[in-house]
Protein backbone atom coordinates (compact mmCIF):
# COMPACT_ATOMS: atom_id res chain seq x y z
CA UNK A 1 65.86 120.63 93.49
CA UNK A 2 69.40 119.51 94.86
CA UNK A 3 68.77 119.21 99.35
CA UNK A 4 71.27 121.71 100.87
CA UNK A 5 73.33 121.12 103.71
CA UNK A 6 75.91 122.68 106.36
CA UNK A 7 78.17 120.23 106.22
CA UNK A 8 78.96 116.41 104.46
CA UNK A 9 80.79 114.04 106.12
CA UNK A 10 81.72 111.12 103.66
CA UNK A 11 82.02 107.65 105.85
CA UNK A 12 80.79 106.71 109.38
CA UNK A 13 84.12 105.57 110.51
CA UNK A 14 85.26 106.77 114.13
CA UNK A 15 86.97 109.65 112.87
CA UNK A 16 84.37 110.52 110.66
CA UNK A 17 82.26 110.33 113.80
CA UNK A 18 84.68 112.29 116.16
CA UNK A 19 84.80 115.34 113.92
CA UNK A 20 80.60 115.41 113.50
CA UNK A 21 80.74 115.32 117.05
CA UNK A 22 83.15 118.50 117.32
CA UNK A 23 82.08 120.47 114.51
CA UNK A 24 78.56 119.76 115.97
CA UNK A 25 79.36 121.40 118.80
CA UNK A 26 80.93 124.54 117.12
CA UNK A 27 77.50 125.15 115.88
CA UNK A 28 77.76 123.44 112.33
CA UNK A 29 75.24 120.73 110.98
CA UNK A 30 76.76 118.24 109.79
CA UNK A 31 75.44 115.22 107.84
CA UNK A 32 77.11 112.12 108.15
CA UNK A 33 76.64 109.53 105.03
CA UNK A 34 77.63 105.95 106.01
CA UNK A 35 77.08 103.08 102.78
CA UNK A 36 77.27 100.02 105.36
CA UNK A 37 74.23 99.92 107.39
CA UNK A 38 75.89 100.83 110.53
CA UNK A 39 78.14 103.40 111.52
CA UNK A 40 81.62 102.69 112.82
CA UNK A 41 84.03 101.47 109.86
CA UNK A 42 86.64 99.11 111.10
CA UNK A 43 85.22 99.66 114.64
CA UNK A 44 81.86 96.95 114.33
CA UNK A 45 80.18 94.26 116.17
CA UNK A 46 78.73 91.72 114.20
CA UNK A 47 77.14 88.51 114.57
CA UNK A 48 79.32 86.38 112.26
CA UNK A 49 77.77 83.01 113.41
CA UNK A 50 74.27 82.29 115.24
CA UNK A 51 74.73 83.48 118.85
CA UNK A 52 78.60 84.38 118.17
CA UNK A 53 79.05 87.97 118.20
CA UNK A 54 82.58 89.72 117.32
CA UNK A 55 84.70 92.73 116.66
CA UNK A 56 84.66 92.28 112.94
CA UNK A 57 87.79 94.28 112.55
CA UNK A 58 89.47 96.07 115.17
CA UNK A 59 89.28 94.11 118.43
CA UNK A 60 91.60 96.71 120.55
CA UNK A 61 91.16 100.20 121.04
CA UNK A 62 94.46 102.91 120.03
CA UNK A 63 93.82 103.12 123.11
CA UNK A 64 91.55 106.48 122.62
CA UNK A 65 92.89 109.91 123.30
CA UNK A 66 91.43 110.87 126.82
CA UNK A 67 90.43 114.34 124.98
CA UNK A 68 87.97 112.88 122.96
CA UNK A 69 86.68 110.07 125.80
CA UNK A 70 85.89 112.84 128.08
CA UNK A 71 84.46 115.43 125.89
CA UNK A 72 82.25 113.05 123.56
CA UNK A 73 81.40 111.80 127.41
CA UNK A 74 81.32 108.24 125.94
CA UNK A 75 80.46 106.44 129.51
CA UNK A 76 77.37 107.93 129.47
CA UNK A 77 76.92 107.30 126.42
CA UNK A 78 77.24 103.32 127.19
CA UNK A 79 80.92 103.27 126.54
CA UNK A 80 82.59 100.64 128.73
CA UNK A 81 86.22 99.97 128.43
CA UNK A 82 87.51 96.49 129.56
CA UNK A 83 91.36 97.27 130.67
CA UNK A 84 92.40 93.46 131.37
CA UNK A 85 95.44 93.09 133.94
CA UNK A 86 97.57 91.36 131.59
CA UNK A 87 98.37 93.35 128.74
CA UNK A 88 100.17 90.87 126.24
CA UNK A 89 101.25 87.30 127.11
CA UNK A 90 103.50 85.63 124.43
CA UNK A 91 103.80 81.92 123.54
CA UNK A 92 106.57 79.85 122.21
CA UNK A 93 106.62 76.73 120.66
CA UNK A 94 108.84 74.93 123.25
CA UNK A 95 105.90 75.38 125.51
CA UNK A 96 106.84 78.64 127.70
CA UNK A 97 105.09 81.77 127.88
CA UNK A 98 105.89 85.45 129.01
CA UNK A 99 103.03 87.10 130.86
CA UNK A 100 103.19 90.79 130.85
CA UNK A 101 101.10 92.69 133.24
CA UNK A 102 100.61 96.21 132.92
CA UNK A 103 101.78 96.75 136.13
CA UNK A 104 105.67 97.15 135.77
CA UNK A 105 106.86 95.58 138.79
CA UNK A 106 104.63 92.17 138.10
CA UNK A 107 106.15 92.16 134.23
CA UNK A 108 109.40 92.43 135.38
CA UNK A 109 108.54 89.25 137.87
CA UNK A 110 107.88 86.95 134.75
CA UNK A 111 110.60 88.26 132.18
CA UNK A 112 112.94 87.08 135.37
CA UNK A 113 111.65 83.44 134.41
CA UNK A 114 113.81 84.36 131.22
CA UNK A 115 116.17 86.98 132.30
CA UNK A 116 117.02 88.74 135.43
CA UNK A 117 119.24 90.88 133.12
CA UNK A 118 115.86 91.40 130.52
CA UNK A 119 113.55 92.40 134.10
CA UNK A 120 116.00 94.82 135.48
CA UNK A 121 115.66 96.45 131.94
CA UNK A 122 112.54 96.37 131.13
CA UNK A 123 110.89 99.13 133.43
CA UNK A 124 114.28 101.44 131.70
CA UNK A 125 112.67 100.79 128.79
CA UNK A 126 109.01 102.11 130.01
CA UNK A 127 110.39 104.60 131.70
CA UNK A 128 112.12 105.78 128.44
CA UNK A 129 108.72 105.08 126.28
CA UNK A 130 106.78 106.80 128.76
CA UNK A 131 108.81 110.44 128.58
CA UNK A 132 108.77 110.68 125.27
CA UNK A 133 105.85 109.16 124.71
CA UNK A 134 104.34 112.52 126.53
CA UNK A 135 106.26 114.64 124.34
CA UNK A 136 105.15 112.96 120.64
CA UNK A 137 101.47 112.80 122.33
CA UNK A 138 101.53 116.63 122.32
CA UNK A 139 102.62 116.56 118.72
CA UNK A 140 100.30 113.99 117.93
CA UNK A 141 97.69 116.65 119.12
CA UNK A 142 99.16 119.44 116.64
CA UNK A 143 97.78 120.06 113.53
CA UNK A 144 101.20 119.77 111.34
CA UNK A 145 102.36 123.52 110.65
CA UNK A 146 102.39 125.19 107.18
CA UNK A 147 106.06 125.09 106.41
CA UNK A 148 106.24 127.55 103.87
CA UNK A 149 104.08 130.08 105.61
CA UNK A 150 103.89 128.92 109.32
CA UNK A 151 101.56 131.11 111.61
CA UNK A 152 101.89 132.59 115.23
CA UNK A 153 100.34 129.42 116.43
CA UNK A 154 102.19 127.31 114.24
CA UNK A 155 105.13 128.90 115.21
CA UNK A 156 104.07 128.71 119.08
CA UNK A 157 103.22 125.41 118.75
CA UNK A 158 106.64 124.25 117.25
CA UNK A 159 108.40 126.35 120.31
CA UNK A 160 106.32 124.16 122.49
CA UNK A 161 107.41 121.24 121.01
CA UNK A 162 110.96 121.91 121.43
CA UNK A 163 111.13 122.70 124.72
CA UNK A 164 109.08 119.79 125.42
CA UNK A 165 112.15 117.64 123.52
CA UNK A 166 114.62 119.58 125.37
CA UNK A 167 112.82 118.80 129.13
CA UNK A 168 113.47 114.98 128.08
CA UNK A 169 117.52 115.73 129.00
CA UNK A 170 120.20 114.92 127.19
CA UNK A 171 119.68 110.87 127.17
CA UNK A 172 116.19 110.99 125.93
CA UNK A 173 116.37 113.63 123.70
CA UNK A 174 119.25 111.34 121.99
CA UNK A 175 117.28 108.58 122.08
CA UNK A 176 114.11 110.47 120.32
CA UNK A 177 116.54 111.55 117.36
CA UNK A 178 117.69 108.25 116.93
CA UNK A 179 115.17 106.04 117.61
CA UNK A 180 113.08 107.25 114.87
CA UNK A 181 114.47 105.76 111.58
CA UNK A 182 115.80 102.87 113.44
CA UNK A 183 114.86 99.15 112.67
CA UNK A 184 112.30 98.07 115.85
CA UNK A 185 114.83 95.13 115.82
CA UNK A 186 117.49 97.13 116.68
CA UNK A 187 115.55 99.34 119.72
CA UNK A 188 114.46 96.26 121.24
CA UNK A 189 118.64 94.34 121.30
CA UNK A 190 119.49 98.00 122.65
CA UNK A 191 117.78 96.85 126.24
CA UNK A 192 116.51 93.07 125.98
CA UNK A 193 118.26 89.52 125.43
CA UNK A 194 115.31 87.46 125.43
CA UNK A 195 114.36 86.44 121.78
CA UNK A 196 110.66 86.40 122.56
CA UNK A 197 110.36 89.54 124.75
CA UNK A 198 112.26 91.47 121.93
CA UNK A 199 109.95 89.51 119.76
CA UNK A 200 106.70 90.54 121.00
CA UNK A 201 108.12 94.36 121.58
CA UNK A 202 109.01 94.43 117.91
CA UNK A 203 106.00 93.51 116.88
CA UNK A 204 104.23 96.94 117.83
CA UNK A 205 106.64 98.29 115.51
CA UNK A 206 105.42 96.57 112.60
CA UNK A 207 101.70 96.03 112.97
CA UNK A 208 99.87 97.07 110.41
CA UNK A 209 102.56 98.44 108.33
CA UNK A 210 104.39 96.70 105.27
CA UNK A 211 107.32 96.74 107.66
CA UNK A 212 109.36 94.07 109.07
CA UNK A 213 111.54 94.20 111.90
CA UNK A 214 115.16 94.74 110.38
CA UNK A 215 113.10 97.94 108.31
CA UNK A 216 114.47 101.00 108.40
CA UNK A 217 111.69 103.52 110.54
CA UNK A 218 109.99 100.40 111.97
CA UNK A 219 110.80 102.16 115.44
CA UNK A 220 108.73 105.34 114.61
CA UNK A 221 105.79 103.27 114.64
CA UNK A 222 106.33 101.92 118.38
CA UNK A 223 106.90 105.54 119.17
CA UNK A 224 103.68 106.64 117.37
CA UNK A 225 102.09 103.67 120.02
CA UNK A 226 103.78 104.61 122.80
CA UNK A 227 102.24 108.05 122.85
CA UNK A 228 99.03 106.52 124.15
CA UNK A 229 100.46 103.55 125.72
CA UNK A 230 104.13 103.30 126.81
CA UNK A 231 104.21 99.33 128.19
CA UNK A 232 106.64 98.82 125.58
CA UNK A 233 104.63 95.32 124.42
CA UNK A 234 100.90 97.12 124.58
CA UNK A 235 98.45 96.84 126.74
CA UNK A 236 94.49 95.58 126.04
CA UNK A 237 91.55 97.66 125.78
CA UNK A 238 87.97 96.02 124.59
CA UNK A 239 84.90 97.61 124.31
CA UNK A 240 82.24 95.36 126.43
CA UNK A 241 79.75 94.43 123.27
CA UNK A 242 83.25 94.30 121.47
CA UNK A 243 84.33 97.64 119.29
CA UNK A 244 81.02 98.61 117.71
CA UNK A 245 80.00 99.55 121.42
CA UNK A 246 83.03 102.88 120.82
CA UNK A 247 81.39 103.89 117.53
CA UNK A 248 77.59 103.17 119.24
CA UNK A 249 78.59 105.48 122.06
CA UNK A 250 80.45 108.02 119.56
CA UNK A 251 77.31 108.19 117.08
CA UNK A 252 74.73 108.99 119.84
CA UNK A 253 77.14 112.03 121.00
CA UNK A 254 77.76 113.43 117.61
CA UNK A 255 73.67 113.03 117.33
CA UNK A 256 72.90 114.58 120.87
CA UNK A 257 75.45 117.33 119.74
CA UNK A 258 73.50 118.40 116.57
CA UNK A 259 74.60 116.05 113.81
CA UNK A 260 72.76 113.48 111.93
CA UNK A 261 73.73 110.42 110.51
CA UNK A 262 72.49 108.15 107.22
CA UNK A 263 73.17 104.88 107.02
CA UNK A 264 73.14 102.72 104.39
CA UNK A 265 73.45 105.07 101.87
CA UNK A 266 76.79 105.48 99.21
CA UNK A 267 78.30 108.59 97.89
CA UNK A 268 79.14 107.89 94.77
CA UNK A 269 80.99 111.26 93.82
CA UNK A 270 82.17 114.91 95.01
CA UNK A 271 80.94 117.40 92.71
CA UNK A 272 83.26 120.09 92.01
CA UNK A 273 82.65 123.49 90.57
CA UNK A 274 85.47 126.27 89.26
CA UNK A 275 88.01 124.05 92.16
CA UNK A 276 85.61 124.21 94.75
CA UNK A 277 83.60 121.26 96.33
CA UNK A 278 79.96 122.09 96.48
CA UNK A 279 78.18 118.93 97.75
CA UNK A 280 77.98 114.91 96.83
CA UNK A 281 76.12 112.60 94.25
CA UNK A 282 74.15 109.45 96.26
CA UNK A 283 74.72 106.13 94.52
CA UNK A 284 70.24 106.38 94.37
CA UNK A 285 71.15 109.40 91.62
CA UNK A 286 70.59 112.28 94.39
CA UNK A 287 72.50 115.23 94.71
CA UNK A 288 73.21 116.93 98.36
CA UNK A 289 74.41 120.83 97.97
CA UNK A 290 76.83 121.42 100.86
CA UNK A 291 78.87 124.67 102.43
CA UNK A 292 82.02 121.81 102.76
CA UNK A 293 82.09 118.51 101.89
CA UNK A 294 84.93 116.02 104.79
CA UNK A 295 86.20 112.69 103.57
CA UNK A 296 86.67 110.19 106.21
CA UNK A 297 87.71 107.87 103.04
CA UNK A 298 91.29 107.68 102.52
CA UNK A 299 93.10 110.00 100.41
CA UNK A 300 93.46 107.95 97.36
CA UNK A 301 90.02 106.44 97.14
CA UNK A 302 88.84 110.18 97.78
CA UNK A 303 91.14 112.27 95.40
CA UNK A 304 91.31 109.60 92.76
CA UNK A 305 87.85 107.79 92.76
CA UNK A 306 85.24 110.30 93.92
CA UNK A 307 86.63 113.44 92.57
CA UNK A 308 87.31 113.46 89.08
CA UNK A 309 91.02 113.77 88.71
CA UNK A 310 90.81 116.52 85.79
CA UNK A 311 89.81 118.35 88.67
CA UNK A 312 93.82 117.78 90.00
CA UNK A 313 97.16 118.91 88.40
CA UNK A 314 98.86 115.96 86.82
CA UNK A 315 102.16 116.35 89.38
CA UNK A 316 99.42 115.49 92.53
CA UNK A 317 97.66 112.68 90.59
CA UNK A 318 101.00 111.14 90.47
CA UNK A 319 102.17 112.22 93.99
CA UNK A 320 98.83 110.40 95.05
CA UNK A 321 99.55 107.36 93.21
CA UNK A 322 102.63 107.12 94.98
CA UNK A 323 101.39 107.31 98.23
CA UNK A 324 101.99 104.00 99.37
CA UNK A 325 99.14 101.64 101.07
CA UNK A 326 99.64 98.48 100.16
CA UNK A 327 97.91 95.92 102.85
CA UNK A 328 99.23 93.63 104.40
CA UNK A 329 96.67 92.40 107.34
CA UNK A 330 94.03 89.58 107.37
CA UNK A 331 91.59 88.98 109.76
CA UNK A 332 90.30 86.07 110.55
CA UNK A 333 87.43 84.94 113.60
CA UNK A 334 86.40 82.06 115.19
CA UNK A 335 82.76 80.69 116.83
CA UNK A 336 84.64 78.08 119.47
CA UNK A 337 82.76 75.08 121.08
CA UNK A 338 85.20 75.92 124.18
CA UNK A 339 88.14 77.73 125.28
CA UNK A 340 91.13 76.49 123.69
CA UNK A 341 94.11 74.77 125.92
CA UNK A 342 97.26 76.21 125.26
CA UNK A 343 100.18 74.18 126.12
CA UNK A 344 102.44 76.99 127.27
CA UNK A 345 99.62 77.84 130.05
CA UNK A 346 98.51 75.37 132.78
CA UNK A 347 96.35 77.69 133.94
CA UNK A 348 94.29 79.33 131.50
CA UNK A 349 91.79 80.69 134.25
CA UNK A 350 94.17 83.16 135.62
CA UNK A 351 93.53 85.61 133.73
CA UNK A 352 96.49 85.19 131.43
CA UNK A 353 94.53 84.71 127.76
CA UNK A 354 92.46 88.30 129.13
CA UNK A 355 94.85 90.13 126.60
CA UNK A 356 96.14 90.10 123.69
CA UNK A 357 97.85 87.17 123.13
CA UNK A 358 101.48 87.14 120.91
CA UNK A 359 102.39 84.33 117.91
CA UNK A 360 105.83 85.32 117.29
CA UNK A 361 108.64 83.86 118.84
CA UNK A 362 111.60 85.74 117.49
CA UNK A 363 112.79 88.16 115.68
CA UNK A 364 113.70 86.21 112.60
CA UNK A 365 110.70 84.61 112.93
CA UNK A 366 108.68 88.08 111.81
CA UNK A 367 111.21 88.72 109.08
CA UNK A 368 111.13 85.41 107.56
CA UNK A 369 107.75 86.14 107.64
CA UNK A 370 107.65 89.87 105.94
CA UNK A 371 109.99 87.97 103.81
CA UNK A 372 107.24 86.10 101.80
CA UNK A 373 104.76 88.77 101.54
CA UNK A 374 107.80 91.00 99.86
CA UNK A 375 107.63 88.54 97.10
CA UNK A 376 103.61 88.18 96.38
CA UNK A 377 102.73 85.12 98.69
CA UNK A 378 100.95 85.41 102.00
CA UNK A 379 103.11 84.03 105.41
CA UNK A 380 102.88 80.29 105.62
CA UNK A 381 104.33 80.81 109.18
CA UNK A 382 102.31 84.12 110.26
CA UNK A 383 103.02 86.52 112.72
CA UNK A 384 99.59 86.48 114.61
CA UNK A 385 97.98 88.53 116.97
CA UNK A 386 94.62 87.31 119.20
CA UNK A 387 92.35 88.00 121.34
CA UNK A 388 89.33 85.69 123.03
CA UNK A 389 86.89 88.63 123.94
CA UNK A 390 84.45 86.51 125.39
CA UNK A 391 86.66 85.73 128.40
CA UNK A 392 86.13 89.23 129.56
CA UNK A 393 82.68 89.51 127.64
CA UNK A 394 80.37 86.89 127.89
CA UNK A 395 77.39 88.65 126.48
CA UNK A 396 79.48 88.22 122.98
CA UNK A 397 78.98 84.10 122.97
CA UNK A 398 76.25 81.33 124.14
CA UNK A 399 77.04 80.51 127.46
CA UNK A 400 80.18 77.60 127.46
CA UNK A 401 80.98 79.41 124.15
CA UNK A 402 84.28 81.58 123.24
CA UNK A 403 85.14 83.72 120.29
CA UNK A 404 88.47 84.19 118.89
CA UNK A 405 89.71 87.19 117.24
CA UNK A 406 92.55 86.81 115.15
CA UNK A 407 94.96 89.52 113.12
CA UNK A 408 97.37 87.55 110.46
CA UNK A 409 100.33 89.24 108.87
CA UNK A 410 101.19 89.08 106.42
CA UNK A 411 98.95 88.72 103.92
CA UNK A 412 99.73 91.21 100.90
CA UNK A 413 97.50 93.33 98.78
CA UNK A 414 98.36 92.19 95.42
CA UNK A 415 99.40 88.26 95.11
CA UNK A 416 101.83 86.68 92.59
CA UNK A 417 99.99 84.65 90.57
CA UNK A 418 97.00 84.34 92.09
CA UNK A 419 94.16 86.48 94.34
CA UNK A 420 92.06 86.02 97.31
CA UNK A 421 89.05 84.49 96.29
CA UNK A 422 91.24 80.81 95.50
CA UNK A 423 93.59 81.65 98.28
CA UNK A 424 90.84 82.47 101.16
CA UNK A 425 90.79 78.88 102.23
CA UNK A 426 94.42 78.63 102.15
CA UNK A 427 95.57 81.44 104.07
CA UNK A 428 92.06 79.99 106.64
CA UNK A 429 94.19 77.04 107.08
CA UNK A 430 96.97 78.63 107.74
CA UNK A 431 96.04 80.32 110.56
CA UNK A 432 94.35 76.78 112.01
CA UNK A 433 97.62 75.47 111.53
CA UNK A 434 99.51 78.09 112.94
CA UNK A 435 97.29 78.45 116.19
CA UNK A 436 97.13 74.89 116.80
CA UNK A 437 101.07 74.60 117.38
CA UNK A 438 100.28 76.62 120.53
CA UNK A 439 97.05 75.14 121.10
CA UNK A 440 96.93 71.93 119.67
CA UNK A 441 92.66 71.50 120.36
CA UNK A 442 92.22 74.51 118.57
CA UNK A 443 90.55 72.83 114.85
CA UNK A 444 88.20 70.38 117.12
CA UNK A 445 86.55 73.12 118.96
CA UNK A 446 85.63 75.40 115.91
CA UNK A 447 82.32 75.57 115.11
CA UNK A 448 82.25 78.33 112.20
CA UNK A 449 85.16 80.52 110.83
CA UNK A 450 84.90 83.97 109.41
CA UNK A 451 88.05 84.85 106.82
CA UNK A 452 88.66 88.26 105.31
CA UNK A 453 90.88 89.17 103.31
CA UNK A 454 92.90 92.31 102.67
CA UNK A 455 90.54 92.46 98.62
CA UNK A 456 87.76 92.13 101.40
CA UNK A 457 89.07 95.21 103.99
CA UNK A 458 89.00 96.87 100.71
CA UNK A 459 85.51 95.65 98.70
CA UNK A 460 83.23 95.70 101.88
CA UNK A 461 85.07 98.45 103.77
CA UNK A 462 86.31 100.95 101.18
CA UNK A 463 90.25 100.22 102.31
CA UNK A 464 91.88 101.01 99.15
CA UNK A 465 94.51 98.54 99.02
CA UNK A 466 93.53 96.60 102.17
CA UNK A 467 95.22 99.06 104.28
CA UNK A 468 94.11 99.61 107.86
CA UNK A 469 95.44 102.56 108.16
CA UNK A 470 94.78 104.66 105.29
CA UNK A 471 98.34 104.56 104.46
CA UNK A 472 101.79 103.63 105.94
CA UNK A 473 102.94 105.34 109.34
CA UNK A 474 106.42 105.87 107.78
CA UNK A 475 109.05 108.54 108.50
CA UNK A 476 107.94 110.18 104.92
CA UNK A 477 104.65 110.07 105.44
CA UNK A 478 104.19 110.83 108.75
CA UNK A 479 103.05 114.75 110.02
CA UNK A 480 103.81 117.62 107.83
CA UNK A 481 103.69 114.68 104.68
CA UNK A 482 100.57 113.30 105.79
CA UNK A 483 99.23 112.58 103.25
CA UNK A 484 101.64 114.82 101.60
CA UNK A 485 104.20 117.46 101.32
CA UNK A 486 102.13 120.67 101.75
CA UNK A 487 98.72 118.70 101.89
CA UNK A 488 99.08 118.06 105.98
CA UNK A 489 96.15 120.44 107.29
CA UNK A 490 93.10 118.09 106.84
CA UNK A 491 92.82 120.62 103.42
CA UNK A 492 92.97 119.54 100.01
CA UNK A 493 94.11 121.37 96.35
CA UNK A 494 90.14 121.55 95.80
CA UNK A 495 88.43 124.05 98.08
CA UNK A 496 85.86 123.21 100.52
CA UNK A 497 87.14 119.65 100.33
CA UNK A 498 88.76 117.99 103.69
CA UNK A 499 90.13 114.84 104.86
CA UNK A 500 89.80 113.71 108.53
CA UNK A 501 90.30 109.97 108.04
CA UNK A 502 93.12 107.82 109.33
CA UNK A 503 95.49 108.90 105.91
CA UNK A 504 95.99 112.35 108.17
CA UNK A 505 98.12 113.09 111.21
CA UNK A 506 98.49 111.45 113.31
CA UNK A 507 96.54 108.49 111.60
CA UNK A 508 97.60 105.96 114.13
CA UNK A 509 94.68 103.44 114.29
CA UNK A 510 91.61 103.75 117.04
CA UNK A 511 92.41 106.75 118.55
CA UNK A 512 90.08 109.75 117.55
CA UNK A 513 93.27 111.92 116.77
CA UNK A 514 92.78 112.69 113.40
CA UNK A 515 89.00 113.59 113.44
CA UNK A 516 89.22 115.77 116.56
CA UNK A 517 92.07 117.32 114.91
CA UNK A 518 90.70 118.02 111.50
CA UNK A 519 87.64 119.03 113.17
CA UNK A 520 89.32 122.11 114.87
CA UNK A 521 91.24 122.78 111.40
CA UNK A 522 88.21 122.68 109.38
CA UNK A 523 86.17 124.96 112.32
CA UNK A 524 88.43 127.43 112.10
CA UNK A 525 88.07 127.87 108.40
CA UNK A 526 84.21 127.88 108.26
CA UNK A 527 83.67 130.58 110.50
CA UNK A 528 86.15 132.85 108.51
């Protein structure tokens, strides 16, 4: 006979975990099912080399929503956030860099070294990111309203909203409107001179995204970031035992709270009866009856691969297909022998290579190298983004050791003429070559090198198309049309069947949004 539960939750992920957590607490039971053999989806620490340790994936937090920090009461749980003093610095090939503190005043300081024009701007900038910032984090918090057949609350909530926008005043409330479905590019010459400071601003804009700087709606996506962080470059924040130590902390709260969670273990299928989900198939052959079944998959891989899509009407099949996800991130991570010297920085022990450190030294720079990936090839000149963890987290290396933590864009989805298992190397290489401009030491001191690729993110993940987050944060797929048009509430066309995974609003990386969010949604319609 078929086990029965309260509740499935379909992938470990930190959403996934998030909403066990809150429906937990509402008095559900809810059974996470996780195929890898640890929780936390693109939020893992792994050893990738003996004695290296690394954030596999995701090597910042979103940063998290404060919401779900205080009420999964992740500190206690062993949660401890490293917040480094220099956000971002950014390095040029002539040999200068631009240190960015978090602290306003001390950023303005360095972008002087470029620009006194750029540092009397730059805290008009935050200032401007911050306010609204506020306003789309309230939205971000909303569950997007029914727009056919809003109710009270989505009514109230939408009043909320617009006084919120109107409280900006006239100048930011302009700047909201028209911001949105500008090019990044564009935002950042509206306040900034310096090539590399707009450079390394921009570059928020298009993280992650098939974007590049000069694309239309690139700006939403710095707004989107800004809502949890307005330093308009970004600020830092690592997990000490890198970013499996978040999911750790978020798995023993959703298990204190009531929930369990099985690892290891791969649903294979949702089984659907008269349009209603009624439980899962294991890969092992065993069926698990459930009240409602959550995917924390994305929507494709969940609509299209483990419900049958006879189960769909042919117009949402090909609505799905259209939803676009193409990848366009590598990652790439490094066991180092020793820290590497980076000529821009004569002093690499103050504290300046704490952050995240910026490979992009100009706005053409990022487009030539969206450019490439627009036509099939990876960037032969990549946009990079790093970290060295163990600087701030020594318990991650041997001692004398570093690990470096490396994003590359872009690297697309699909290749022309080719794929990723003759073009790992390559694009390996690449990044060597790329780093070693800045820090010419670099391929001496590495000891062991961990490449994956965006058929990886997908193969060993389950990110259909390589895409980190579940689908692009564009202006047509962002809110009430994500995923899509009248498929926004965490609900699906197939009863009893949710989404709470990154392909949901506000589906903006590491942040908890979207499970605590479909959590409440999907609450609210159990107990009815």
């Amino acid at each position: 006979m078929a086990d029965e539960r309260d509740i499935i939750i379909i992938g470990g992920g930190h959403n996934g975990l998030v909403a066990a957590f809150y429906l937990a607490k509402a008095g559900f039971k809810p059974l996470v099912i996780e195929r890898r053999e640890q929780p936390g989806g693109a939020a893992i620490t792994e050893e990738f080399h003996p004695g290296f340790r690394c954030s596999t994936l995701a090597h910042s937090a979103g940063p998290l929503r404060p919401d779900v920090v205080r009420d999964l009461r992740l500190e206690r749980h062993g949660l401890k956030l490293i917040t480094p003093d220099v956000g971002t610095v950014a390095l040029s090939p002539d040999g200068r860099a631009l240190v960015l503190h978090n602290d306003v005043r001390k950023a303005a300081q360095q972008i002087a070294n470029f620009s006194h024009r750029d540092a009397a701007q730059y805290p008009e900038l935050e200032q401007a990111l911050s306010q609204i910032g506020k306003v789309l984090a309230g939205t971000l918090r909303l569950s997007p309203p029914n727009i056919d057949d809003p109710s009270k609350g989505d009514l109230w909530a939408m009043l909320r909203t617009g006084r919120a926008i109107r409280k900006l005043g006239k100048k930011n409330m302009y700047r909201l409107l028209r911001w949105g479905p500008m090019a990044v590019a564009d935002l950042a010459a509206e306040f900034l001179e310096t090539e590399l400071l707009r450079a390394t601003i921009a570059a928020r804009g298009i993280f992650g995204t098939s974007f590049g700087p000069w694309s239309a709606g690139s700006s939403l996506v710095l707004l989107i970031r800004a809502a949890g962080d307005s330093h308009p470059a970004g600020s830092a924040y690592f997990a000490a035992g890198g970013m499996g130590a978040v999911t750790r902390a978020m798995a023993a709260a959703a298990r204190q709270a009531g929930a369990e969670i099985r690892s290891g273990v791969e649903v294979i299928q949702v089984c659907v009866k008269d349009s209603v989900a009624t439980g899962v198939v294991l890969s092992a052959g065993e069926e698990i009856k459930a009240k409602a079944v959550i995917s924390n998959a994305d929507p494709k891989r969940t609509l299209l691969k483990l419900v049958d899509p006879t189960h769909l009407s042919p117009e949402l099949v090909q609505r799905l297909k259209n939803y676009r996800m193409p990848g366009t991130v590598a990652k790439v991570n490094f066991a180092l022998s020793g820290l590497p010297k980076f000529t821009a920085l004569k002093q690499p022990a103050d504290g300046a290579l704490s952050g995240r450190i910026h490979l992009g030294p100009d706005i053409d720079y990022l487009e030539r190298a969206f450019d490439e990936a627009k036509y099939g090839n990876f960037s032969r000149q990549p946009y990079l983004e790093v970290a060295i963890p163990s600087l701030t987290d020594p318990s991650l290396v041997p001692e004398g050791k570093h690990v470096m933590s490396v994003y590359m864009q872009y690297a697309p989805y699909k290749l022309k003429g080719t794929d990723w298992d003759k073009e790992r190397g390559a694009l390996g290489d690449t990044v060597v070559k790329t780093l070693a401009q800045y820090a010419p030491n670099l391929p001496e001191l590495i000891l062991h090198q961990q490449i994956i690729t965006p058929q990886d993110l997908e193969d060993n993940f389950g990110l259909t198309g390589g895409h980190i987050f579940h689908g692009e944060l564009a202006l047509d797929q962002f809110f009430t049309m994500r995923p899509l048009l009248d498929w926004a509430r965490y609900r699906t066309p197939i009863a009893k069947l949710y989404l709470c995974g990154s392909g949901t609003h506000p589906g903006s990386g590491l942040t908890g949004g979207s499970g605590a969010n479909a959590a409440r949604e999907i609450g609210r319609d159990l107990r009815k």
